[in-house]
N, C-alpha and C. Protein backbone atom coordinates (compact mmCIF):
# COMPACT_ATOMS: atom_id res chain seq x y z
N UNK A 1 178.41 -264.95 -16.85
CA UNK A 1 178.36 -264.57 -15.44
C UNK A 1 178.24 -265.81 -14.57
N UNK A 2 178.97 -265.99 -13.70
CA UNK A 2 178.98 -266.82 -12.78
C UNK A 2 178.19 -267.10 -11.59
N UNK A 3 177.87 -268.20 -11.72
CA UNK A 3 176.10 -268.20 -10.87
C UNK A 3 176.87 -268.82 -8.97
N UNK A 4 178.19 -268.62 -8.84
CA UNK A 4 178.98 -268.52 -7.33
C UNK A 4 178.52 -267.51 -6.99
N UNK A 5 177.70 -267.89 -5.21
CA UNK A 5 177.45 -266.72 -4.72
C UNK A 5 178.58 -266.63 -3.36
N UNK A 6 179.09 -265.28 -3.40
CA UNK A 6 180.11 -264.92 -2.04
C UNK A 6 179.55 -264.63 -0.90
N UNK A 7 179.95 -265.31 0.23
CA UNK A 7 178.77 -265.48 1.57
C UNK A 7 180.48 -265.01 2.47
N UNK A 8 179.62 -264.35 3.90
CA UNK A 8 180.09 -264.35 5.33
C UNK A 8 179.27 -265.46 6.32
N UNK A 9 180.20 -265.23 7.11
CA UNK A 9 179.80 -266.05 8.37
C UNK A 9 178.03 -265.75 8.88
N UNK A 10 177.65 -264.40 8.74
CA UNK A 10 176.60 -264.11 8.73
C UNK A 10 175.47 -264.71 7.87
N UNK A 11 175.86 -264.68 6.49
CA UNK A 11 174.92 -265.44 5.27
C UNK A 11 175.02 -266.83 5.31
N UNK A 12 175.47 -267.54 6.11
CA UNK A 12 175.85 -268.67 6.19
C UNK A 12 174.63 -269.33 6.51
N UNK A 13 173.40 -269.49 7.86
CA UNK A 13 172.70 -270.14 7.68
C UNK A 13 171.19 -270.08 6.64
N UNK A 14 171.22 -268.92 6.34
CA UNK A 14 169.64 -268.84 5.07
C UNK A 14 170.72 -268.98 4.02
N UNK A 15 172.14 -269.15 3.56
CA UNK A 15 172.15 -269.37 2.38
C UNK A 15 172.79 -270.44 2.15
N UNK A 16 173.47 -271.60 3.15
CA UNK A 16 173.76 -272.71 2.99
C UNK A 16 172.78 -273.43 4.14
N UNK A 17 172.57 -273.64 5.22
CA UNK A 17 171.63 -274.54 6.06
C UNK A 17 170.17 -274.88 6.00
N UNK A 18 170.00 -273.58 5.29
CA UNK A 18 168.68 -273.32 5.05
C UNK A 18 167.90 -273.77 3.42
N UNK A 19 169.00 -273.70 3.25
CA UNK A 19 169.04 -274.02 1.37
C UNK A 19 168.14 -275.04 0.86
N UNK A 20 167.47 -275.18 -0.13
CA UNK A 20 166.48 -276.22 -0.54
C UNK A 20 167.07 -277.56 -1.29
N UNK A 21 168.62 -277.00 -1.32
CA UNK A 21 168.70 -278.50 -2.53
C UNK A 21 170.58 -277.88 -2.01
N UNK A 22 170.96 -278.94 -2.33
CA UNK A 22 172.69 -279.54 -2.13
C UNK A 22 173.19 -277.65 -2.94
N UNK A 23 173.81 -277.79 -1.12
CA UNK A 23 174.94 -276.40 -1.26
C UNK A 23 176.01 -276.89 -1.48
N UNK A 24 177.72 -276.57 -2.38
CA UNK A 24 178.78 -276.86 -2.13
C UNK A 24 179.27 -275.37 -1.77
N UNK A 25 180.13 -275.56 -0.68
CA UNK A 25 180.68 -274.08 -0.26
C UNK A 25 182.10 -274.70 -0.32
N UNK A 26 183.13 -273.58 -0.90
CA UNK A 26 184.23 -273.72 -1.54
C UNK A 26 184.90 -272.37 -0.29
N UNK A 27 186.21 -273.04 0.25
CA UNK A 27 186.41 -272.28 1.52
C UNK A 27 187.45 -271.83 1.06
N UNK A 28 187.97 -270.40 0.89
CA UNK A 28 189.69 -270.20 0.05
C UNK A 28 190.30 -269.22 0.80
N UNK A 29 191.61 -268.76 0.32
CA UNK A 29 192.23 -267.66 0.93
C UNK A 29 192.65 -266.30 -0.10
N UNK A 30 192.91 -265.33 -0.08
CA UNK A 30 193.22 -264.54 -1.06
C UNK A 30 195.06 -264.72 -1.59
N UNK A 31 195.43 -265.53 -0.35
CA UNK A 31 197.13 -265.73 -0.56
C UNK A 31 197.47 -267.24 -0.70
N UNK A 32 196.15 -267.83 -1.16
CA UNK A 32 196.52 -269.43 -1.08
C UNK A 32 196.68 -269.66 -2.91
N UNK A 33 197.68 -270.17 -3.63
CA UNK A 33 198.14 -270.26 -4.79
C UNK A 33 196.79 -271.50 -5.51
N UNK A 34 196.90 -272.18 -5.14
CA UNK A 34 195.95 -273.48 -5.36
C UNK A 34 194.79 -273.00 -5.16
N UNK A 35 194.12 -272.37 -4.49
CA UNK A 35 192.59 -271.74 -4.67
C UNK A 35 192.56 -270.68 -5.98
N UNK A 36 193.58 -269.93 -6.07
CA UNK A 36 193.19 -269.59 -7.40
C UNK A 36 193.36 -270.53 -8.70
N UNK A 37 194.19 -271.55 -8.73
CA UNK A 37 193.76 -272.53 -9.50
C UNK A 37 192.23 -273.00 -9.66
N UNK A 38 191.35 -273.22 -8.61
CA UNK A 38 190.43 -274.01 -8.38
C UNK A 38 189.22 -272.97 -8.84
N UNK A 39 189.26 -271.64 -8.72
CA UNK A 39 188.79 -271.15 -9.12
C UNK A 39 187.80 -271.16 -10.45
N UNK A 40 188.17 -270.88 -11.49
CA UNK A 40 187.74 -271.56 -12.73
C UNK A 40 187.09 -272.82 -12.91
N UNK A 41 187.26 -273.58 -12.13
CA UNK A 41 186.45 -274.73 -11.51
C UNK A 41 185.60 -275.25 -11.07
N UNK A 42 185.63 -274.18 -9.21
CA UNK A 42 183.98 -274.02 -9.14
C UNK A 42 183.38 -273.39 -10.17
N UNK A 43 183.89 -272.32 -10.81
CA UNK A 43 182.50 -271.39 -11.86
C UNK A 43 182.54 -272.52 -12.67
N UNK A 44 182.68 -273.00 -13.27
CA UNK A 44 182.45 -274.25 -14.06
C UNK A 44 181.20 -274.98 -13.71
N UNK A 45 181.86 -275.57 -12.63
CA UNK A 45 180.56 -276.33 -11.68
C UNK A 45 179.11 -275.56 -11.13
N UNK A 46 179.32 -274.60 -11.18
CA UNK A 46 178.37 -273.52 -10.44
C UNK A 46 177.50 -273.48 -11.92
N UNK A 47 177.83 -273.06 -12.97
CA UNK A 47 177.95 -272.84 -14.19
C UNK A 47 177.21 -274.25 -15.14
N UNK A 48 177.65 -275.00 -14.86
CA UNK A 48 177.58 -276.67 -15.68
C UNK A 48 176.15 -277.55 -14.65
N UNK A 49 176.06 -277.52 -13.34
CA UNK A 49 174.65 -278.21 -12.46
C UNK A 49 174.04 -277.28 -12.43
N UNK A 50 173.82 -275.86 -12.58
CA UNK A 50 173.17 -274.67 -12.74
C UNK A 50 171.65 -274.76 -11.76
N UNK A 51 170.36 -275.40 -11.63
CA UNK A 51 169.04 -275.70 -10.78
C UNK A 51 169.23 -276.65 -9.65
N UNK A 52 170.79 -277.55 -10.00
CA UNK A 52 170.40 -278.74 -9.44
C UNK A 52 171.66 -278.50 -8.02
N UNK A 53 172.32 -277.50 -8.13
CA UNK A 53 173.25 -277.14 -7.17
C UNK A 53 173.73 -275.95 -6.94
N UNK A 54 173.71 -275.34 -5.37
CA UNK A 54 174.00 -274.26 -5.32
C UNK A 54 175.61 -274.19 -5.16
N UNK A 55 176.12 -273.40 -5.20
CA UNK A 55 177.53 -272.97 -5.30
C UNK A 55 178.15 -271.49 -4.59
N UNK A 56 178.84 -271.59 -3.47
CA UNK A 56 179.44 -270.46 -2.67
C UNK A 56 180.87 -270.88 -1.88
N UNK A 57 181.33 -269.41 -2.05
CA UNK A 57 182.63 -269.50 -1.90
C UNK A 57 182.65 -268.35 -0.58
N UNK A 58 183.59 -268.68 0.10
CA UNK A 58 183.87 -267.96 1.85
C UNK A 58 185.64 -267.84 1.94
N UNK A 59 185.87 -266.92 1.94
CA UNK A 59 187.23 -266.72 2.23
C UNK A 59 187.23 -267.02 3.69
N UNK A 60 188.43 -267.32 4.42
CA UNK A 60 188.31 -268.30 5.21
C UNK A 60 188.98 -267.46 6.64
N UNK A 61 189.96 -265.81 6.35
CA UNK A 61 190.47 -265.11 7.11
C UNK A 61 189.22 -264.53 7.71
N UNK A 62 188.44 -263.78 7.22
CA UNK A 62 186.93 -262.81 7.85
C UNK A 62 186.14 -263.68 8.20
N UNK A 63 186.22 -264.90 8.02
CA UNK A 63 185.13 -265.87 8.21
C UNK A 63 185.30 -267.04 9.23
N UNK A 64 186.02 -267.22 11.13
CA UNK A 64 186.30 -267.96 11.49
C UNK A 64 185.19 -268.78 12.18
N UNK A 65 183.79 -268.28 12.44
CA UNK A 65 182.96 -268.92 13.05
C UNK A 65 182.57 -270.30 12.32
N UNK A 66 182.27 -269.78 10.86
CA UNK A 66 182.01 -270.81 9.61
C UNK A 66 183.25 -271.87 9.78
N UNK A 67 184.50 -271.17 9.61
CA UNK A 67 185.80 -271.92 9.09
C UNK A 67 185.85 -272.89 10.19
N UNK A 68 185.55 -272.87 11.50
CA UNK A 68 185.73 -273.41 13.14
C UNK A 68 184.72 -274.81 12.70
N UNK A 69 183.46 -274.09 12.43
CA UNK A 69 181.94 -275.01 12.64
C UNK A 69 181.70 -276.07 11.64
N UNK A 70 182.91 -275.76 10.15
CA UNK A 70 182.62 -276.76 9.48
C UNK A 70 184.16 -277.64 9.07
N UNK A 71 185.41 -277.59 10.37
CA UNK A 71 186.36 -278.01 10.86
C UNK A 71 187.45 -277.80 9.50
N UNK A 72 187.12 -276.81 8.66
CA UNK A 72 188.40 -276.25 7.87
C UNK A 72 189.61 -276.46 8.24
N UNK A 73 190.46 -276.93 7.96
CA UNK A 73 191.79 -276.92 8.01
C UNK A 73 192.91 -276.51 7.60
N UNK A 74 192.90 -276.31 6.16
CA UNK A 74 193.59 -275.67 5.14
C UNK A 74 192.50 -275.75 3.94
N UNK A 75 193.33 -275.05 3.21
CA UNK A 75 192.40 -274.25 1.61
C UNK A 75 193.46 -274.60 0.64
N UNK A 76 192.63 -275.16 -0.73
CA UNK A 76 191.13 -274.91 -0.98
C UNK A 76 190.16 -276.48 -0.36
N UNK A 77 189.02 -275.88 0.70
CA UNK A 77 188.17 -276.88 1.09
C UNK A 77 187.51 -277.06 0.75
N UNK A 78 186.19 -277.90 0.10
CA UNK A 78 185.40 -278.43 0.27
C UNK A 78 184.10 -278.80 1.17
N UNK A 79 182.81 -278.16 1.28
CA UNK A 79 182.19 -279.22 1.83
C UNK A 79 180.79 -279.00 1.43
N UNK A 80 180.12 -280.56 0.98
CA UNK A 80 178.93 -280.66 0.45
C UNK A 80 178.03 -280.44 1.33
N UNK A 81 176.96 -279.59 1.66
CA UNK A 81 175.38 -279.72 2.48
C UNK A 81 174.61 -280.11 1.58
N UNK A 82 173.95 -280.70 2.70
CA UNK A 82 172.27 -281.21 2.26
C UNK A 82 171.70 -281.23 3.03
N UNK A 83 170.17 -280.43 3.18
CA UNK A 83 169.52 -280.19 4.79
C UNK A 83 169.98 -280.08 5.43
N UNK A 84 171.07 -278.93 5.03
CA UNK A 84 171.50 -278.35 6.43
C UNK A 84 173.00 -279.46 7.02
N UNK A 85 173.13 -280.43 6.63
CA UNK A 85 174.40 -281.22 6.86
C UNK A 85 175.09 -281.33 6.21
N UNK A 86 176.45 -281.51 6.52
CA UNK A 86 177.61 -281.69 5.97
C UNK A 86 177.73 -283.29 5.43
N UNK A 87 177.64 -283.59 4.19
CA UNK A 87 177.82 -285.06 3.74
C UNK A 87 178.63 -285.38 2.95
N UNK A 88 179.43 -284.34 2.46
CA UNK A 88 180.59 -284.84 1.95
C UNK A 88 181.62 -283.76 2.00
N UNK A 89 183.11 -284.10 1.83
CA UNK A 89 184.19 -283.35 2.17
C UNK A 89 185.57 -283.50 1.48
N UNK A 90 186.44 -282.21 0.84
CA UNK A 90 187.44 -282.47 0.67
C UNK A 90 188.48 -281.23 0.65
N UNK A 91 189.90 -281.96 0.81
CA UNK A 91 190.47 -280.82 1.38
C UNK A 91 191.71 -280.73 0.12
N UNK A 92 191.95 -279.51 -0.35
CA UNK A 92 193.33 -279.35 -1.01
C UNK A 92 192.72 -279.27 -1.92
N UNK A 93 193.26 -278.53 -3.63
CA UNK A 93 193.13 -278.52 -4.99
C UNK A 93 192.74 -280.19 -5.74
N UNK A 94 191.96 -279.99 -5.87
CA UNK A 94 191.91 -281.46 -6.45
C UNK A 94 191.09 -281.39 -8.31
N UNK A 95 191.07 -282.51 -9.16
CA UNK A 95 190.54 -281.75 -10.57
C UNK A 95 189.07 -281.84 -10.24
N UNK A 96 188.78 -281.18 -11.58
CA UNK A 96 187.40 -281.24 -11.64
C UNK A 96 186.96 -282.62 -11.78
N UNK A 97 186.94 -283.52 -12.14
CA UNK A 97 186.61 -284.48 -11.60
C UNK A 97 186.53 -285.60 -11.01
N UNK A 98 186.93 -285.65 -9.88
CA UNK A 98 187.17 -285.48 -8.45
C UNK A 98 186.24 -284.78 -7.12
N UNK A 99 185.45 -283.54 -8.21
CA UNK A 99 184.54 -283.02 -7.61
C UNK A 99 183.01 -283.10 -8.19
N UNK A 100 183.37 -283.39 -9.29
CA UNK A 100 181.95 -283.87 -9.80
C UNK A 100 181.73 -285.65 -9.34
N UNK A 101 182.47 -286.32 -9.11
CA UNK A 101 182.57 -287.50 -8.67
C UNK A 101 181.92 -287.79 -7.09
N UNK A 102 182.58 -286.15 -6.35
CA UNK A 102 181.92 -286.46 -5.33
C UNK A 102 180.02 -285.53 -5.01
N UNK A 103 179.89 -284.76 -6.32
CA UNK A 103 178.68 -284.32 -6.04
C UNK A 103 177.29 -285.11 -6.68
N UNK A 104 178.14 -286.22 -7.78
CA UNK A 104 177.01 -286.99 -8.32
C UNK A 104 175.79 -288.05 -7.64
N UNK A 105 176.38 -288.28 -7.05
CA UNK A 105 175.69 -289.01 -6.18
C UNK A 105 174.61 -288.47 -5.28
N UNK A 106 174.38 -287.05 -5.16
CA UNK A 106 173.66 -286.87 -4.25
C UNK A 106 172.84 -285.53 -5.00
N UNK A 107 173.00 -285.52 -6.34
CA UNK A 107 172.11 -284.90 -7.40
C UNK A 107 171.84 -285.33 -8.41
N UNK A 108 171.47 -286.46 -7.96
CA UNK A 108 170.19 -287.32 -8.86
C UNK A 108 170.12 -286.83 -10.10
């Protein structure tokens, strides 16, 4: 079972801003080809840092307040919080590591 939790624009600040330790929220579309690639990926990651990182995914059509506030552009996005800030970012399918590359550093 996959420890990705699925958030709205609503769950957005108690479950990423509010969060106690490094959120990655994974921003996708249901018609974007490359997010379902990536898929298997985050659960991996969600799956593999398990205490040391949270993991959520936001489809990006029902969700424009989020998609606006954390300057989405296209999918599949990327973006790391920590207290509540955005500190790291990436945009498009990229491998897994690529993304563990960019979360190491900031989970000690």
């Amino acid at each position: 079972m996959s420890r990705v939790t699925i958030i709205e624009d609503a769950q957005f600040q108690a479950e990423v801003l509010s969060a106690d330790k490094p959120v990655l929220v994974y921003f996708w579309a249901a018609w974007c080809g490359p997010c379902r690639l990536m898929a298997p990926i985050i659960d991996g990651l969600a799956d593999g840092y398990g205490d040391r990182l949270k993991v959520v995914k936001m489809e990006v059509d029902p969700n424009p307040d989020t998609v606006s506030k954390c300057r989405v552009e296209g999918v599949p996005a990327f973006r790391l919080f920590k207290a509540g800030e955005i500190i790291e970012t990436s945009e498009g399918a990229v491998p897994k590591q690529k993304l563990e590359e960019m979360l190491a550093p900031h989970l000690g």
